[in-house]
Protein backbone atom coordinates (compact mmCIF):
# COMPACT_ATOMS: atom_id res chain seq x y z
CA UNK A 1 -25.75 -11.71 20.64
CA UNK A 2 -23.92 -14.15 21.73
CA UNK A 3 -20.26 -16.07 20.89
CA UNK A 4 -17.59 -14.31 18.59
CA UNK A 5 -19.43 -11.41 16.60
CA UNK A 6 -17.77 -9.92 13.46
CA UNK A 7 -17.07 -6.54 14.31
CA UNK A 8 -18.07 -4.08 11.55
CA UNK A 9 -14.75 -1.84 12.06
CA UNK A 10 -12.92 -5.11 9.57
CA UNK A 11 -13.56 -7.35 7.30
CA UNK A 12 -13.35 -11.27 7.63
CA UNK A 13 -13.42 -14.40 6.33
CA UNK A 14 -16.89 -16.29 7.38
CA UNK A 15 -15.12 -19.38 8.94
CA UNK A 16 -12.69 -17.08 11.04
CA UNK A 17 -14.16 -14.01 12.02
CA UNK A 18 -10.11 -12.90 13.10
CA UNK A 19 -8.27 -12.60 10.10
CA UNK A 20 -8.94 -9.80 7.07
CA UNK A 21 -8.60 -11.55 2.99
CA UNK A 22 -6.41 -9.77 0.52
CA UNK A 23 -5.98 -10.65 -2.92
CA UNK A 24 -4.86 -10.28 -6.25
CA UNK A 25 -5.89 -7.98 -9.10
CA UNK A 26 -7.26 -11.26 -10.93
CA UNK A 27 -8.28 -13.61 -7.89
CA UNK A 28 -5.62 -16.20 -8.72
CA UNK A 29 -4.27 -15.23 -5.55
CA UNK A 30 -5.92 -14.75 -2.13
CA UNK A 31 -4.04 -14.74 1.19
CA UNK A 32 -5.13 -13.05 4.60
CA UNK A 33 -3.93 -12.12 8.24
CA UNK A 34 -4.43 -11.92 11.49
CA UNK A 35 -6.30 -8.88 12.75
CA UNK A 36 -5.35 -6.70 13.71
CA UNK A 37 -2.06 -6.02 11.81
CA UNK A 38 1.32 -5.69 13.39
CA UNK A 39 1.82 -1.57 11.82
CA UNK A 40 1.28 -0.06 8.39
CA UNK A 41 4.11 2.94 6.45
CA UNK A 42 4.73 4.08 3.66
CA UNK A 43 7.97 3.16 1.68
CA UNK A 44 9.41 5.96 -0.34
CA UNK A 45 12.24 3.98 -0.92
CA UNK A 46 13.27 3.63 -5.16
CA UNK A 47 12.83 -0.52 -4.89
CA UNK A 48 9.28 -0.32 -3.97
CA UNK A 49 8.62 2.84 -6.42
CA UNK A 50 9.91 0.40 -9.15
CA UNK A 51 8.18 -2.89 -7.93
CA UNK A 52 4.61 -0.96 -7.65
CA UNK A 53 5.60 1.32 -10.84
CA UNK A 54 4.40 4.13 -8.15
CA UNK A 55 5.82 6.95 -6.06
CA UNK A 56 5.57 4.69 -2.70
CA UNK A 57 4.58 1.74 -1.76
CA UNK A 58 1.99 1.25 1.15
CA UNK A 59 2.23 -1.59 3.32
CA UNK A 60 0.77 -3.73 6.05
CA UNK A 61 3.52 -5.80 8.22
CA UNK A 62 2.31 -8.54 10.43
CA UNK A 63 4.36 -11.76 11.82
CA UNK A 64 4.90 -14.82 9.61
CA UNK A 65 2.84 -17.07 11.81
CA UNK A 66 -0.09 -14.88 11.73
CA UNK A 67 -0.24 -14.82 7.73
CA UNK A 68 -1.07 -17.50 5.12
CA UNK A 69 -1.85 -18.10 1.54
CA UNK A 70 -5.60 -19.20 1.45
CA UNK A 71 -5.49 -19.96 -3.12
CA UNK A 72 -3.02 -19.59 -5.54
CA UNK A 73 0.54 -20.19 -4.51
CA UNK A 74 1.23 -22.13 -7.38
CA UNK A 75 0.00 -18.75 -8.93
CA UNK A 76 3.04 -16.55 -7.12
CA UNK A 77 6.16 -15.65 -8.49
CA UNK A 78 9.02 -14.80 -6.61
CA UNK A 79 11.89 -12.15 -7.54
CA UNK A 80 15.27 -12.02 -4.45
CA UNK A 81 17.33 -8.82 -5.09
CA UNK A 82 20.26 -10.54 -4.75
CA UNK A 83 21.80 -7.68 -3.31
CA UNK A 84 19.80 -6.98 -0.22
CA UNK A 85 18.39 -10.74 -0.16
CA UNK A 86 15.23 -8.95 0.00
CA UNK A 87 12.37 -10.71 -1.90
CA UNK A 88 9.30 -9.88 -3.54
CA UNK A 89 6.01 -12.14 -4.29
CA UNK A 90 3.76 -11.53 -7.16
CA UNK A 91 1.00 -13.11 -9.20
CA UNK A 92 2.13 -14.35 -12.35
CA UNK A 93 -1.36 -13.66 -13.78
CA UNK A 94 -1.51 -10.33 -13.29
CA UNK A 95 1.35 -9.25 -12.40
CA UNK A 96 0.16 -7.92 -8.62
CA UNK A 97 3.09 -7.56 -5.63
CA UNK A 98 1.46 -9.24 -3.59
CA UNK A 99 3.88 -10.11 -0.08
CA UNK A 100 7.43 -8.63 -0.09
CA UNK A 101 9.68 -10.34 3.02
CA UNK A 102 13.17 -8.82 4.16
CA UNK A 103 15.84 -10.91 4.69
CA UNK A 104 16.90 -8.94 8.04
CA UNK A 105 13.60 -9.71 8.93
CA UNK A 106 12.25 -13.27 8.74
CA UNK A 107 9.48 -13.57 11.00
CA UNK A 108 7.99 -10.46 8.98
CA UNK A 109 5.64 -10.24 6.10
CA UNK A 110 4.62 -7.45 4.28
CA UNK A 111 1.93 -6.91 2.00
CA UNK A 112 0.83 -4.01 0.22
CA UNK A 113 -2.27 -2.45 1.78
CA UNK A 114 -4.28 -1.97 -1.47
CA UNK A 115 -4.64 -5.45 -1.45
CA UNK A 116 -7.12 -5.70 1.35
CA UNK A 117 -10.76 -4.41 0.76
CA UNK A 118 -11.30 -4.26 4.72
CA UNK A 119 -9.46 -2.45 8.08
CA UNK A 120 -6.50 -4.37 9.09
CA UNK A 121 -6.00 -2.61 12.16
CA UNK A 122 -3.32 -0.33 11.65
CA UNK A 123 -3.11 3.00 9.67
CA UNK A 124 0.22 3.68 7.81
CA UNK A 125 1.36 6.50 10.12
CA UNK A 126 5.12 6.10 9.21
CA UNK A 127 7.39 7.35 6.29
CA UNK A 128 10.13 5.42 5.68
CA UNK A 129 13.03 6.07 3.02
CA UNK A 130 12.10 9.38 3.16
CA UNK A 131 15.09 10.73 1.52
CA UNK A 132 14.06 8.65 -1.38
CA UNK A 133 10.79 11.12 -1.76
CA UNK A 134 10.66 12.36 -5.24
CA UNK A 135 9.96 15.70 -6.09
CA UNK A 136 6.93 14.97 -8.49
CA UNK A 137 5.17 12.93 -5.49
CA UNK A 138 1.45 14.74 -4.47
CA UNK A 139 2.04 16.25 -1.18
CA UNK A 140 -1.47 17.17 -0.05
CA UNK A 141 -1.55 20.49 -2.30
CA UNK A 142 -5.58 22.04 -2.63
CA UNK A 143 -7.48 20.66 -5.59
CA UNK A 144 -10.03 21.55 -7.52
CA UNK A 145 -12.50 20.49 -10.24
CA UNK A 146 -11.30 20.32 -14.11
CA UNK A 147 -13.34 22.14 -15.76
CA UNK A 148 -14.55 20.46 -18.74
CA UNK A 149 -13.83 16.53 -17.12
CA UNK A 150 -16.48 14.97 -14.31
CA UNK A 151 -14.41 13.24 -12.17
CA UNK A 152 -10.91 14.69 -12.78
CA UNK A 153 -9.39 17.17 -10.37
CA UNK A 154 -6.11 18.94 -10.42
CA UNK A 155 -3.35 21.03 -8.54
CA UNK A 156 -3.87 24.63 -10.00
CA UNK A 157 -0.80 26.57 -10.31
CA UNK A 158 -0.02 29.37 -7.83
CA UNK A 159 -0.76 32.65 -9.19
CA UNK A 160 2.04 35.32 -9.80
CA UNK A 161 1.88 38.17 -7.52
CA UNK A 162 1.38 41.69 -9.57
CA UNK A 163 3.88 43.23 -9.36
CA UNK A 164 3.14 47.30 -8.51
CA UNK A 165 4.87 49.76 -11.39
CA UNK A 166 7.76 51.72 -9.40
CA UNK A 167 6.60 54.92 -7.45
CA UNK A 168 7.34 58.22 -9.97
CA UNK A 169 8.35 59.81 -6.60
């Protein structure tokens, strides 16, 4: 083969075989970046729990330059904590978070990584906020089948030990 060959290991758009799409829930909004990505976490922190209406928030951070809204941004609505100056960018369709950008950081984007069907080049390795972890959050306990419900598995509860009746002697 010869020229620039899509590699399998990421998805692309046909006309540029170097960046990876990402959209919306609905479509109205489509965006993509530069592969690979700059790094991928995980934010525990309780802004991003609320924003996703989850117990963190996985994302993909890349630089400004190297990410772009391909459809839609009349479609995105934008919500600046005016606290932190942090804002967030969502599809007023659907209601999707769809970019989030820190004001300490503007050459930085980050988007969430459920967004992209494809690799982006990074794998969310870091934890951050991790004070903010809530108790309730899955922490990689065994699971097993539901009895009763295809599909559906669950975190059985650990068994009390017997406890042995006191020695007579």
């Amino acid at each position: 083969m010869t020229g620039k060959e899509k590699s399998p290991a990421r998805q692309s758009t046909e006309d540029e075989p170097d960046r990876v799409p990402a959209q919306c829930l609905c479509g109205a909004v489509r965006l993509d970046i530069q592969y690979p990505a700059f790094w991928a976490w995980h934010d525990h922190s309780k802004a991003s729990r609320l924003a996703h209406g989850a117990a963190y928030a996985t994302y993909v951070g890349t630089w400004r330059k190297r990410f772009r809204i391909v459809k839609g941004a009349r479609s995105i609505a934008r919500f600046e904590d005016k606290e932190t100056g942090n804002a967030r960018n969502f599809c007023r369709r659907c209601g999707t978070p769809v970019y989030y950008e820190r004001k300490s950081a503007p050459k930085w984007v980050n988007i969430p990584r459920a967004l992209f069907q494809g690799r982006t080049g990074r794998q969310p390795l870091y934890h951050l906020n991790i004070g903010e972890l809530q108790d309730w959050i899955y922490i990689g306990a065994t699971l097993g089948p539901l009895k009763g419900y295809p599909g559906v598995v669950w975190e059985r509860p650990k068994r009390k030990k017997r406890r042995e009746p006191p020695a007579m002697f």
